[in-house]
Protein backbone atom coordinates (compact mmCIF):
# COMPACT_ATOMS: atom_id res chain seq x y z
CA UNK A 1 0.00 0.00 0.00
CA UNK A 2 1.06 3.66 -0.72
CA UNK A 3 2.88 5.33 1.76
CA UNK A 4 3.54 8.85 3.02
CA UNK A 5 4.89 11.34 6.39
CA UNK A 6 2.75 12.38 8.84
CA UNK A 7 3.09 14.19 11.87
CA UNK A 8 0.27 13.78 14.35
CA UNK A 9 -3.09 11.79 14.03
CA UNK A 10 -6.16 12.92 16.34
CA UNK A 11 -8.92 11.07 17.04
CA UNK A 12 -12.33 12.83 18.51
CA UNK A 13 -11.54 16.02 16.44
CA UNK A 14 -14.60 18.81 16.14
CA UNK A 15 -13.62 21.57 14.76
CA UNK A 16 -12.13 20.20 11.26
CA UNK A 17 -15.49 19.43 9.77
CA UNK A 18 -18.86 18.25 11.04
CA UNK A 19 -19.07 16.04 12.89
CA UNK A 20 -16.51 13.62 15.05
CA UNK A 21 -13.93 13.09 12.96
CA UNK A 22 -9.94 11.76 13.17
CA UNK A 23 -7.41 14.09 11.30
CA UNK A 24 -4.46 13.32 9.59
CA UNK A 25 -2.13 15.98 9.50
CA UNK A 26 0.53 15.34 6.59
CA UNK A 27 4.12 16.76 6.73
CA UNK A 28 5.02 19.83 4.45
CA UNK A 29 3.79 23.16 3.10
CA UNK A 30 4.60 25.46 0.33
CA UNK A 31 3.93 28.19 2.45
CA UNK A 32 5.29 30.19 5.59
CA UNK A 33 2.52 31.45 7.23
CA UNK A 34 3.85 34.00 10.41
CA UNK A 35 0.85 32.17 12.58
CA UNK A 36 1.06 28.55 11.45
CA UNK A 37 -0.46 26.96 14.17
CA UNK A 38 1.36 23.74 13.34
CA UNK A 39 5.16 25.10 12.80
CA UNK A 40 6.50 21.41 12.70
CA UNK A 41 4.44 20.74 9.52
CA UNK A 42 6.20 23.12 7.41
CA UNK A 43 9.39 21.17 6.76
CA UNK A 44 7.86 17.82 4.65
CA UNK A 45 10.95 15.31 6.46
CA UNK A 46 10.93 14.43 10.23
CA UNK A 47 12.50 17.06 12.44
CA UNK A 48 13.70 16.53 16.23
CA UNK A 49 11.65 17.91 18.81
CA UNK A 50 13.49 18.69 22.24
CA UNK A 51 11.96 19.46 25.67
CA UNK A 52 14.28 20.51 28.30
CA UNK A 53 12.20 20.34 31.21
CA UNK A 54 12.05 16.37 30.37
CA UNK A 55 16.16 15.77 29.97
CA UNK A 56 17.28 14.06 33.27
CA UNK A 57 20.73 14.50 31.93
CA UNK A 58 21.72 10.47 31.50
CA UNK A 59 24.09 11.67 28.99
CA UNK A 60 22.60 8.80 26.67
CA UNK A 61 22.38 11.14 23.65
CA UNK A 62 25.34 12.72 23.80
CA UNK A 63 26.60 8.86 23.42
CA UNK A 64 25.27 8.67 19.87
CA UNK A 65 25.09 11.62 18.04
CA UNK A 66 27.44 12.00 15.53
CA UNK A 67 27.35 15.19 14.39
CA UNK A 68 28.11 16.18 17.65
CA UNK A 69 24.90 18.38 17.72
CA UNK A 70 24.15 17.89 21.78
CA UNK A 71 26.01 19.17 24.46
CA UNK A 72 25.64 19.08 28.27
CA UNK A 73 25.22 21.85 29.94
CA UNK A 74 26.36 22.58 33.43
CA UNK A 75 22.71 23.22 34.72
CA UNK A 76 22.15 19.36 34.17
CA UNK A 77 19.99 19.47 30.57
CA UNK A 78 21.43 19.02 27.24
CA UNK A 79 21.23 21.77 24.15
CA UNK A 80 20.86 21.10 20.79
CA UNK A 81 23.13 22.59 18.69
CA UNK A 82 20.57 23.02 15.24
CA UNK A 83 22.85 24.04 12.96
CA UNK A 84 24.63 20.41 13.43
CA UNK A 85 21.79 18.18 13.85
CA UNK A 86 20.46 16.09 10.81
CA UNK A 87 17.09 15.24 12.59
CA UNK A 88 18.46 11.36 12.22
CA UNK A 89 16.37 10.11 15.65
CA UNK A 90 19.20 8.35 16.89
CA UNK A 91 19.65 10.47 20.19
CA UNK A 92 15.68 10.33 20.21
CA UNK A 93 15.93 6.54 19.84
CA UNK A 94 17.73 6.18 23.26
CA UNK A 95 15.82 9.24 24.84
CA UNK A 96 13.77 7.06 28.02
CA UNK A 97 12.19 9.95 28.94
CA UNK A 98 11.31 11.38 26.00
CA UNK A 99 12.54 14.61 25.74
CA UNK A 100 13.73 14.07 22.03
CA UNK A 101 11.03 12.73 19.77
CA UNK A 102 11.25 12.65 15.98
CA UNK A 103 8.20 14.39 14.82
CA UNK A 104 7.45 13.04 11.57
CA UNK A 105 7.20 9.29 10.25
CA UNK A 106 6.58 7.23 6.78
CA UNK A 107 3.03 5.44 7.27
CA UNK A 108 0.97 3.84 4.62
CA UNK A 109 -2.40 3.81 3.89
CA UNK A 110 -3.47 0.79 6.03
CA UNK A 111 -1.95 1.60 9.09
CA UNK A 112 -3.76 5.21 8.90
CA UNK A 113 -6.88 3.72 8.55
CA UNK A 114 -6.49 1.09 11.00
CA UNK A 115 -6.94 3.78 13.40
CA UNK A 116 -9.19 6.14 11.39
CA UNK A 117 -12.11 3.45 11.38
CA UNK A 118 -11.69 2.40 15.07
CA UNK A 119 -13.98 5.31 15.31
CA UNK A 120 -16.60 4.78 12.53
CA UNK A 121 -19.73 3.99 14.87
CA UNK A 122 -18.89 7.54 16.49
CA UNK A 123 -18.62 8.86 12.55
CA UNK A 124 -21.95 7.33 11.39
CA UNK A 125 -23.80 8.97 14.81
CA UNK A 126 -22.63 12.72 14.10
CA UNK A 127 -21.99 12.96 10.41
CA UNK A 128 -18.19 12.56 10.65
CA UNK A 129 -15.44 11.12 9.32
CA UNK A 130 -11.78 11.76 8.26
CA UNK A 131 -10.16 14.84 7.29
CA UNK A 132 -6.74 15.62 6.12
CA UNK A 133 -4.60 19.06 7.38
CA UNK A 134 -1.10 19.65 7.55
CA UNK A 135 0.71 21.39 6.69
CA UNK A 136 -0.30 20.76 2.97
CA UNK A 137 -2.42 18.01 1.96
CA UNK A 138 -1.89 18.74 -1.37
CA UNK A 139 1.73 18.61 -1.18
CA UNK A 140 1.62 14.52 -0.96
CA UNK A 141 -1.48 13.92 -3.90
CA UNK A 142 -0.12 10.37 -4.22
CA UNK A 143 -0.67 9.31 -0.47
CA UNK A 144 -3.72 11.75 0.01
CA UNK A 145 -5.84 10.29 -2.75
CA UNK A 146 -5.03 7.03 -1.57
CA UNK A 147 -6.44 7.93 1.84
CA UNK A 148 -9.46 9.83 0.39
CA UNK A 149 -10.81 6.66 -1.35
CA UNK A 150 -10.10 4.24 1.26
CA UNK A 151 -12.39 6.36 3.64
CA UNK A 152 -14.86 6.16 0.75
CA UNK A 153 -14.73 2.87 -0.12
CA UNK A 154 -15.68 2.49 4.13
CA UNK A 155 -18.69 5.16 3.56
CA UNK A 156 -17.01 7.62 5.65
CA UNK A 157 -17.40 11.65 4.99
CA UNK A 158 -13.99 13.23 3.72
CA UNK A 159 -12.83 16.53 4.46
CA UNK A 160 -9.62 18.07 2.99
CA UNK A 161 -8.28 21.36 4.61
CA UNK A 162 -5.99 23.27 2.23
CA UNK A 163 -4.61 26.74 1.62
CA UNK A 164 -5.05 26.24 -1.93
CA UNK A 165 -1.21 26.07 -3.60
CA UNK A 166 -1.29 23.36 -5.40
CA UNK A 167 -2.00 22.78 -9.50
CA UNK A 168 -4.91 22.18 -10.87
CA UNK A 169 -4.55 18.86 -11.83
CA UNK A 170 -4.14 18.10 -8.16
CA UNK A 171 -6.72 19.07 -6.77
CA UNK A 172 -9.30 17.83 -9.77
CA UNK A 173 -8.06 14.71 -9.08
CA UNK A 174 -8.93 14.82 -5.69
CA UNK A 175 -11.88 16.52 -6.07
CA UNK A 176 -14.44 13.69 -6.88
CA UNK A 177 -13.44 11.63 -3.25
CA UNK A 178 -13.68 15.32 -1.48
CA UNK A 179 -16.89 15.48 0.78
CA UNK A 180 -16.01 18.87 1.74
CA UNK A 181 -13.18 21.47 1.39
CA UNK A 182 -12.23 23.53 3.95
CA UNK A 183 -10.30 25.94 2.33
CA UNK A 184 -8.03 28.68 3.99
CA UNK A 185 -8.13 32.53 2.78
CA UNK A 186 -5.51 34.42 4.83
CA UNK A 187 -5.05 37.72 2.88
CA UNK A 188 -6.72 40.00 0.56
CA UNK A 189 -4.27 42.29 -0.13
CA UNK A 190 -1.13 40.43 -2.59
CA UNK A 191 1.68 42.34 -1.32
CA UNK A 192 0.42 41.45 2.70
CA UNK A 193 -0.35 37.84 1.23
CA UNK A 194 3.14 37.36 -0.24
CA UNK A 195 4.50 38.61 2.77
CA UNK A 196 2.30 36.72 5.84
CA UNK A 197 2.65 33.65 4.03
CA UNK A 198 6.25 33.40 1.69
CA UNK A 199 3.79 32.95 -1.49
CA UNK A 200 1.55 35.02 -3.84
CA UNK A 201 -1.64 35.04 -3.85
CA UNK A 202 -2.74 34.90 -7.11
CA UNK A 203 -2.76 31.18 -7.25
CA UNK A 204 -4.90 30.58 -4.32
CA UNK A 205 -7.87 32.41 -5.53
CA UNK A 206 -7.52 31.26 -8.97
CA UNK A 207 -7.31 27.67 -7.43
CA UNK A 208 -10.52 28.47 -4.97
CA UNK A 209 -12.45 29.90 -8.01
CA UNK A 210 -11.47 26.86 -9.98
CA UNK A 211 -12.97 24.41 -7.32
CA UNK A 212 -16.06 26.24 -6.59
CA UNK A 213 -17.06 26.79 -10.60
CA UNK A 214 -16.62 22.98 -10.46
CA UNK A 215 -19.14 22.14 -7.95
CA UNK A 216 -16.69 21.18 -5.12
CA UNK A 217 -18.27 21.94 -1.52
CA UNK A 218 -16.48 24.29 0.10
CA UNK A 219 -16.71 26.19 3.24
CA UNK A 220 -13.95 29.25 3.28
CA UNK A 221 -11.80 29.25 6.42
CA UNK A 222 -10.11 32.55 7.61
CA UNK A 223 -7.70 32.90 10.14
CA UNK A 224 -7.71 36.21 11.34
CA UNK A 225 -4.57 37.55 13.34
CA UNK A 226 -4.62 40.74 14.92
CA UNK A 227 -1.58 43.37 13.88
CA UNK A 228 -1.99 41.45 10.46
CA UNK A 229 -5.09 40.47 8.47
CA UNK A 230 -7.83 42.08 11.32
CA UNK A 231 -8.21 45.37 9.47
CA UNK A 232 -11.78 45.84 7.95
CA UNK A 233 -10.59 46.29 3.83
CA UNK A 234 -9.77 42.17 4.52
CA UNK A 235 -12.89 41.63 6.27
CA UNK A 236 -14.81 43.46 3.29
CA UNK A 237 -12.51 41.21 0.87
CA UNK A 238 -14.21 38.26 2.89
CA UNK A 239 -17.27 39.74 1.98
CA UNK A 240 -16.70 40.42 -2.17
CA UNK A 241 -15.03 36.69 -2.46
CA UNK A 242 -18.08 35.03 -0.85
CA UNK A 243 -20.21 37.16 -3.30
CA UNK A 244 -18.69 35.70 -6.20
CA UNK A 245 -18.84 32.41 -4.94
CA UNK A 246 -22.57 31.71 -4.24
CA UNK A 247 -22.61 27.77 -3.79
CA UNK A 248 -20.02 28.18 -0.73
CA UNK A 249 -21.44 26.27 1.83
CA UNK A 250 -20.23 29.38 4.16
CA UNK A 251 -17.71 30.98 5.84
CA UNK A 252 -16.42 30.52 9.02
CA UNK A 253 -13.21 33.06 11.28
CA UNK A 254 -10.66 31.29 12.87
CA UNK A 255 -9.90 33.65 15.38
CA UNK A 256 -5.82 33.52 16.41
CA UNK A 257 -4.66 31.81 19.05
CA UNK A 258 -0.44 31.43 20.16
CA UNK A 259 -0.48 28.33 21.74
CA UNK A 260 1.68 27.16 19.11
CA UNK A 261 4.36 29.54 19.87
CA UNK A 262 5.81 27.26 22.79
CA UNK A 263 6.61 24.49 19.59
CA UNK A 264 9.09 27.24 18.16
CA UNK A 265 11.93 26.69 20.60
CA UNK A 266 11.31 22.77 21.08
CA UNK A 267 11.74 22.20 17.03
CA UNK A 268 14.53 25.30 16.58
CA UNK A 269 11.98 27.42 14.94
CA UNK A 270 11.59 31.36 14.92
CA UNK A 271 8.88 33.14 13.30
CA UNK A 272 8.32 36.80 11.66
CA UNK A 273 5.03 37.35 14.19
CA UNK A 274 5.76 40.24 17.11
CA UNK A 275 5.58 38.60 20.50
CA UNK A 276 2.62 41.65 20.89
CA UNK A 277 0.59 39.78 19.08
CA UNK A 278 -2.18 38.59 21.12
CA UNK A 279 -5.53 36.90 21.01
CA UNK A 280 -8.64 38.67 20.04
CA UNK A 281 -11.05 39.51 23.31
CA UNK A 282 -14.87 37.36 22.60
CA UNK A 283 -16.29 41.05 22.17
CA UNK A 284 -13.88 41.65 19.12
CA UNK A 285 -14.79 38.13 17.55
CA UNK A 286 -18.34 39.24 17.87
CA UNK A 287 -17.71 42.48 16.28
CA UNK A 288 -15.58 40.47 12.88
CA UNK A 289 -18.02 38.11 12.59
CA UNK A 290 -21.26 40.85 13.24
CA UNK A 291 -19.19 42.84 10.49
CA UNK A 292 -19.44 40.13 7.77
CA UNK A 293 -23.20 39.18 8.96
CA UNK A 294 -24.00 42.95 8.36
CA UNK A 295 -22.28 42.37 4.89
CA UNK A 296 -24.35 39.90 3.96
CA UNK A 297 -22.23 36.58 4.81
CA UNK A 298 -23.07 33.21 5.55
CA UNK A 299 -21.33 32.32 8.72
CA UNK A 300 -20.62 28.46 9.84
CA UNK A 301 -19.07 27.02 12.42
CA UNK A 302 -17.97 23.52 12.36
């Protein structure tokens, strides 16, 4: 069976379609969004993830890394030199106490839905079923589609969350095993878009248009971030796009949240977002999503 790299599986999910559903989050993106949520998805080959509060200093690490990558410090933890490190595992392979993990494995199709239909009684009671995030779906077609019509050949609902940057031809081919799309608009303005996110955004509404002229169901995710995309000429781009898509199933905010920031230091990561950057109050969420209701949008949660 085909294989591919993932990075987390979660059973029980609600909030990445209707429904109960299990998510599969693939490894890699094309883009470099300043708020991914999921920083360890980015790169699409297994990275090493250290906690220091874990490291009981056994020194077993420092035994098998050959790059010479870990050092001890005097306080009793180790540090990871990044710059060295290959993200092999091997100091994670020794690591009892699991402060070093490899984030990131090759799994094929029936070992992902081994797990996926443990859960299918729970599917068939609420409408669920499987989705696939990421990073990128998109960015592994070969292993996705695979997945797709496995769920489908069990009956199960399919959702596919994307940002979009992919060809064509991918996501056509896709398209037909797709129960719903759940499809991320971050930016209205290009020059903001090609910043926030490392890639232009031409392609994503040209790939969004594409899919909804189609007949794909689609409901139109938006993360908004304050400091960044919360200023109203985005909100009233919200509001023009969903007018000249009328067969969305809806739109739904994603207000920000930074509890993905703590993931930075344990993977090496840094990101372009100030540390001001902070979550939106209830009363402001009302007022963004009151804005678009006013504006004539249909709103959905999931």
């Amino acid at each position: 069976m085909g294989k591919g790299t993932t990075f987390d599986l979660q059973r029980f999910s609600i909030h990445d379609g209707p429904g109960i559903r299990t998510t599969v989050f693939l490894k890699g993106c094309p883009l470099r969004c300043w708020w991914c949520s999921n920083p360890e998805s980015i790169s699409p080959k297994p990275q090493l993830s250290y906690l220091a509060a874990r490291c009981i200093g056994c020194d077993a690490c420092l035994q098998v890394c050959q790059p010479g990558a870990i050092t001890k410090l005097s306080s009793g933890p180790v540090a990871i030199d990044r710059a060295k490190c290959t993200d092999c595992g091997d100091c994670a392979a020794v690591c009892d106490p699991k402060a070093l993990e490899l984030v990131g494995r090759e799994v094929d199709v029936d070992a992902v839905m081994e797990i996926v239909l443990r859960d299918r009684d729970y599917y068939a009671r609420s409408g669920g079923g499987l989705t696939l995030s990421g990073g990128e779906p998109l960015l592994q077609p070969e292993f996705a589609e695979m997945l797709l019509h496995a769920a489908k050949n069990h009956g199960l609902h399919t959702c596919v969350e994307t940002s979009g940057y992919a060809g064509w031809e991918i996501l056509d081919r896709l398209r037909l095993a797709v129960d719903l799309w759940l499809f991320d608009y971050k930016e209205t303005d290009p020059h903001r878009h090609a910043r926030f996110t490392g890639r232009e955004r031409a392609t994503v509404v040209q790939r969004l248009q594409q899919l909804h002229d189609a007949g794909a169901p689609i409901l139109l995710r938006c993360p908004i971030i304050p400091e960044c995309n919360a200023r109203p000429d985005h909100l009233d781009g919200i509001a023009a796009l969903a007018r000249r898509l009328p067969r969305l199933h809806g739109v739904e905010l994603l207000p920000y949240f930074d509890l993905w920031r703590g993931k930075l230091d344990r993977f090496g990561l840094k990101t372009e977002l100030p540390a001001t950057v902070r979550p939106p109050s209830r009363a402001t969420v009302k007022a963004w999503n009151d804005y678009l209701r006013e504006r004539g949008v249909r709103l959905v949660a999931t």
